[in-house]
C-alpha atoms as a PDB file:
ATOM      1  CA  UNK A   1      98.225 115.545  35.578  1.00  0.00           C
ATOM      2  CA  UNK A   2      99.128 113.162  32.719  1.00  0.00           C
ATOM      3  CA  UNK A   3     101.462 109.806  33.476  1.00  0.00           C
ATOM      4  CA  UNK A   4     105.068 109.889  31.619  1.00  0.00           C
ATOM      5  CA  UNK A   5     105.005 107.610  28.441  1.00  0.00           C
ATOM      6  CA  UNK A   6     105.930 104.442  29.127  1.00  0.00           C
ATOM      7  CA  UNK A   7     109.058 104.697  26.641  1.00  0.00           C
ATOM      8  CA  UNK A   8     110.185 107.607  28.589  1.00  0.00           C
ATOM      9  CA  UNK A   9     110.168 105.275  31.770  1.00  0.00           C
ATOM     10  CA  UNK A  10     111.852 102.229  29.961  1.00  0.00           C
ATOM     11  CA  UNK A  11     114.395 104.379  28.393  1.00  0.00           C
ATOM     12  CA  UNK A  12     115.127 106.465  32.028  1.00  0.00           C
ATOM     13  CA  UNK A  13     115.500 102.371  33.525  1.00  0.00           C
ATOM     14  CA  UNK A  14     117.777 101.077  31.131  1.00  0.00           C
ATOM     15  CA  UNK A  15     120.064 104.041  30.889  1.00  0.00           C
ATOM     16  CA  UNK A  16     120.382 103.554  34.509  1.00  0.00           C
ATOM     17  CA  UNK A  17     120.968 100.418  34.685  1.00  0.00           C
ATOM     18  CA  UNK A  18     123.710 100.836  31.704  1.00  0.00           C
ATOM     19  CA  UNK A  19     125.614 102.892  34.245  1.00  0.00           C
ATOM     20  CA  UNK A  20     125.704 101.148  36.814  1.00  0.00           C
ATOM     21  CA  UNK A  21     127.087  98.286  34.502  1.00  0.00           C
ATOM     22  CA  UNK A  22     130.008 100.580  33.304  1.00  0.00           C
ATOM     23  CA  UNK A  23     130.686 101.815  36.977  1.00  0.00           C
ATOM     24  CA  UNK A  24     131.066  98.106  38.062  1.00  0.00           C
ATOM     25  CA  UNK A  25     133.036  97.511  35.297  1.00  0.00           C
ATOM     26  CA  UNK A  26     135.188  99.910  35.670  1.00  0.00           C
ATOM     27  CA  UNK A  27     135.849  99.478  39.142  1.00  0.00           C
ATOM     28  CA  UNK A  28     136.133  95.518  39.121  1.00  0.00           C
ATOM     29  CA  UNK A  29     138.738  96.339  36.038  1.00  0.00           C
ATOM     30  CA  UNK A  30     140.678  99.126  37.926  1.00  0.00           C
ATOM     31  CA  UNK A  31     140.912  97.066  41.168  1.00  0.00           C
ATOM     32  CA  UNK A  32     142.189  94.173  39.420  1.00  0.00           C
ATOM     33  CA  UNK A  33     144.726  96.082  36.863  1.00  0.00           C
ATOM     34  CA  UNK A  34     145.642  97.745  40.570  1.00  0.00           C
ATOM     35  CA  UNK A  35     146.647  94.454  42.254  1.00  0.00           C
ATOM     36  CA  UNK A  36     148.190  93.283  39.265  1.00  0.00           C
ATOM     37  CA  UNK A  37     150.722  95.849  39.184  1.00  0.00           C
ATOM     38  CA  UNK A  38     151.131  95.304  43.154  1.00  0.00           C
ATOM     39  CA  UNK A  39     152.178  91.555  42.862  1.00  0.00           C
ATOM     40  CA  UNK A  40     154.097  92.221  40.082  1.00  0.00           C
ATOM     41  CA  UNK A  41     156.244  94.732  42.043  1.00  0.00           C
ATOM     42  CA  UNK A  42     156.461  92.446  44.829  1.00  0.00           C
ATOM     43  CA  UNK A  43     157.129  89.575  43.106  1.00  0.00           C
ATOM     44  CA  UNK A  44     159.804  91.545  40.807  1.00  0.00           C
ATOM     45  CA  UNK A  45     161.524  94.110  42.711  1.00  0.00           C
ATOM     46  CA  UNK A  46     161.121  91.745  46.315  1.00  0.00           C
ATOM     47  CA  UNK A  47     161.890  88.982  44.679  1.00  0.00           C
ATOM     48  CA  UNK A  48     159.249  87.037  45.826  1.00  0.00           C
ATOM     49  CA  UNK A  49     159.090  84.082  43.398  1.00  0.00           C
ATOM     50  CA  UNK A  50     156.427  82.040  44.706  1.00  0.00           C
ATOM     51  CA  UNK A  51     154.054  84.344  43.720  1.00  0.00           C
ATOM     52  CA  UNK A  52     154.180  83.289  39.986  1.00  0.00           C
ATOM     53  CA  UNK A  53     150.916  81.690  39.632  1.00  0.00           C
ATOM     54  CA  UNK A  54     148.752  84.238  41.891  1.00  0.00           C
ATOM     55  CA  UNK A  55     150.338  86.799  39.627  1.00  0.00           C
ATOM     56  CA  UNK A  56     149.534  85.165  36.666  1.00  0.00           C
ATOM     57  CA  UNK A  57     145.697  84.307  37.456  1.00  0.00           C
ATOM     58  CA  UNK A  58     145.034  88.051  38.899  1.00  0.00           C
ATOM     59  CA  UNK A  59     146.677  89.105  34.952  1.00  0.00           C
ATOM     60  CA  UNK A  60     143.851  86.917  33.716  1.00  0.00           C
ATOM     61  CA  UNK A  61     141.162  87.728  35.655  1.00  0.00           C
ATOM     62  CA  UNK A  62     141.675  91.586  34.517  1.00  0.00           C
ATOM     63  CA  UNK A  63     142.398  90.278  31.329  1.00  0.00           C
ATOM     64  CA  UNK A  64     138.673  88.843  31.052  1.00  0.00           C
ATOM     65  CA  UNK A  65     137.537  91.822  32.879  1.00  0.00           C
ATOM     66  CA  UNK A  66     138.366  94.445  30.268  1.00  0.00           C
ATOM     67  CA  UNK A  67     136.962  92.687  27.788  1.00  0.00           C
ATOM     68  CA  UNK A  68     133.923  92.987  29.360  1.00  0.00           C
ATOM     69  CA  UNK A  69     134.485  96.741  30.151  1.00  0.00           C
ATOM     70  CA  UNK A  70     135.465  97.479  26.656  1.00  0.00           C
ATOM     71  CA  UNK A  71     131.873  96.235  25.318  1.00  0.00           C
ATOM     72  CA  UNK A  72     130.125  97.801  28.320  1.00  0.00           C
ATOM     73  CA  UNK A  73     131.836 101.154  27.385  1.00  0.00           C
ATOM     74  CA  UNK A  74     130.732 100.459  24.031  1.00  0.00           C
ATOM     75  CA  UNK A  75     127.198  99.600  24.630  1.00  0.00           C
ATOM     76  CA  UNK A  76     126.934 102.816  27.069  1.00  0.00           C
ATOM     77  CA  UNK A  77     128.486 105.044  24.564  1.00  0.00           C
ATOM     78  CA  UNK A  78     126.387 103.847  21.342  1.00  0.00           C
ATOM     79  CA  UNK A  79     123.519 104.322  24.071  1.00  0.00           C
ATOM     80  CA  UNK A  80     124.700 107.953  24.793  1.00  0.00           C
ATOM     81  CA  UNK A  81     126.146 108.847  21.165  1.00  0.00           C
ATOM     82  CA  UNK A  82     129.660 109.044  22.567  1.00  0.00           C
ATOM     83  CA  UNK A  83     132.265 110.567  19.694  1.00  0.00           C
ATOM     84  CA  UNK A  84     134.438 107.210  19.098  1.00  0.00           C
ATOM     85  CA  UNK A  85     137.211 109.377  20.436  1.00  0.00           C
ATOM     86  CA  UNK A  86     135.889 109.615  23.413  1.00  0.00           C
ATOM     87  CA  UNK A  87     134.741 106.044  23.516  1.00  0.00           C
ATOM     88  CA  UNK A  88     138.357 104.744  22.794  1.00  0.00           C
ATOM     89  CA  UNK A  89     139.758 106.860  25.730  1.00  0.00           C
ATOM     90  CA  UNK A  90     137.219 105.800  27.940  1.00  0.00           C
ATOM     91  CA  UNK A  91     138.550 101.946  27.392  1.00  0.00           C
ATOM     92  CA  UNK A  92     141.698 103.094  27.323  1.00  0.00           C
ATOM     93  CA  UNK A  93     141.505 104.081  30.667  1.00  0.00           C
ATOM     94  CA  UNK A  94     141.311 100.038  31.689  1.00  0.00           C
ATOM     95  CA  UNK A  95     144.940  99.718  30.340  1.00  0.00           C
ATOM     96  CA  UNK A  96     146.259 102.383  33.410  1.00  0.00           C
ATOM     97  CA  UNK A  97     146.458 101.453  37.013  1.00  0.00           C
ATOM     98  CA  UNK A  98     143.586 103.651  38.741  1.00  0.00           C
ATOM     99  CA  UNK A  99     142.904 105.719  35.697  1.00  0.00           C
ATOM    100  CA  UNK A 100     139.777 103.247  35.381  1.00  0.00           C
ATOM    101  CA  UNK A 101     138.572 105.213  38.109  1.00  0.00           C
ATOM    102  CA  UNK A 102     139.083 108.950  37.564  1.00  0.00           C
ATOM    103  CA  UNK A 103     137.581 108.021  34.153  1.00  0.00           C
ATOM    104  CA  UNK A 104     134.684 106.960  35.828  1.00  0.00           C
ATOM    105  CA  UNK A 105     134.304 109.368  38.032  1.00  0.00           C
ATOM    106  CA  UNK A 106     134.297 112.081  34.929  1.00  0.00           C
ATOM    107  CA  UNK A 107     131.464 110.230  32.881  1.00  0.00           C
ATOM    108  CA  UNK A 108     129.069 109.809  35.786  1.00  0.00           C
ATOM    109  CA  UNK A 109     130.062 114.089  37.039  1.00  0.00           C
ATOM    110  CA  UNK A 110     129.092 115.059  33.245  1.00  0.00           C
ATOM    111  CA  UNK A 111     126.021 112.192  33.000  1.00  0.00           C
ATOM    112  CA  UNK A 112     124.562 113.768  36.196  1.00  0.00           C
ATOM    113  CA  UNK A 113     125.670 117.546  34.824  1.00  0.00           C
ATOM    114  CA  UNK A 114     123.935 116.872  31.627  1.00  0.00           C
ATOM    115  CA  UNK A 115     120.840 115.084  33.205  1.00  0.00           C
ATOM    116  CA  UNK A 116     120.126 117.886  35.574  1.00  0.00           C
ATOM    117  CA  UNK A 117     119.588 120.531  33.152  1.00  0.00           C
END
């Protein structure tokens, strides 16, 4: 029996580990574009002014947060030789409430699809 190069292994770890980046990502982005768009009802349609600044701190916090999803998509889709289509969907999906997440879901179904055969 002959041992795996040890590219194959270092390639294998950080491929993993740029998943699991993008799937943090793009649930800590989804979660927070999610509450967003909660407070803002509630502040807007119950008329609950007093929830101006927790509104406008959760808006920056997912602000910061796609940022950092858009150049995790990026880096996992150079890493993967995404079409830039695809890649600019895929950060798209940050901009919808829970679409974050069914986008998510769909790259790690086809990741694992493509990985078992």
């Amino acid at each position: 029996m002959t041992a795996a190069p040890s590219g194959a292994v270092i390639g294998a770890e950080q491929y993993a580990k740029a998943l699991l980046r993008y799937r943090v990502m793009a649930f800590a982005t989804g979660v927070m574009l999610l509450l967003g768009c909660i407070l803002l009802a509630l502040k807007d349609l119950v008329h609950l002014k007093h929830m101006e600044p927790e509104t406008g701190l959760v808006w920056l916090a997912h602000g910061w947060l796609f940022l950092v999803y858009v150049v995790v998509t990026f880096m996992l889709g150079l890493r993967l030789r995404w079409s830039p289509v695809r890649m600019v969907l895929i950060m798209a999906a940050g901009t919808i409430p829970t679409m974050s997440f069914v986008a998510e879901h769909v790259v790690v179904k086809r990741l694992t699809a493509d990985r078992s055969r």
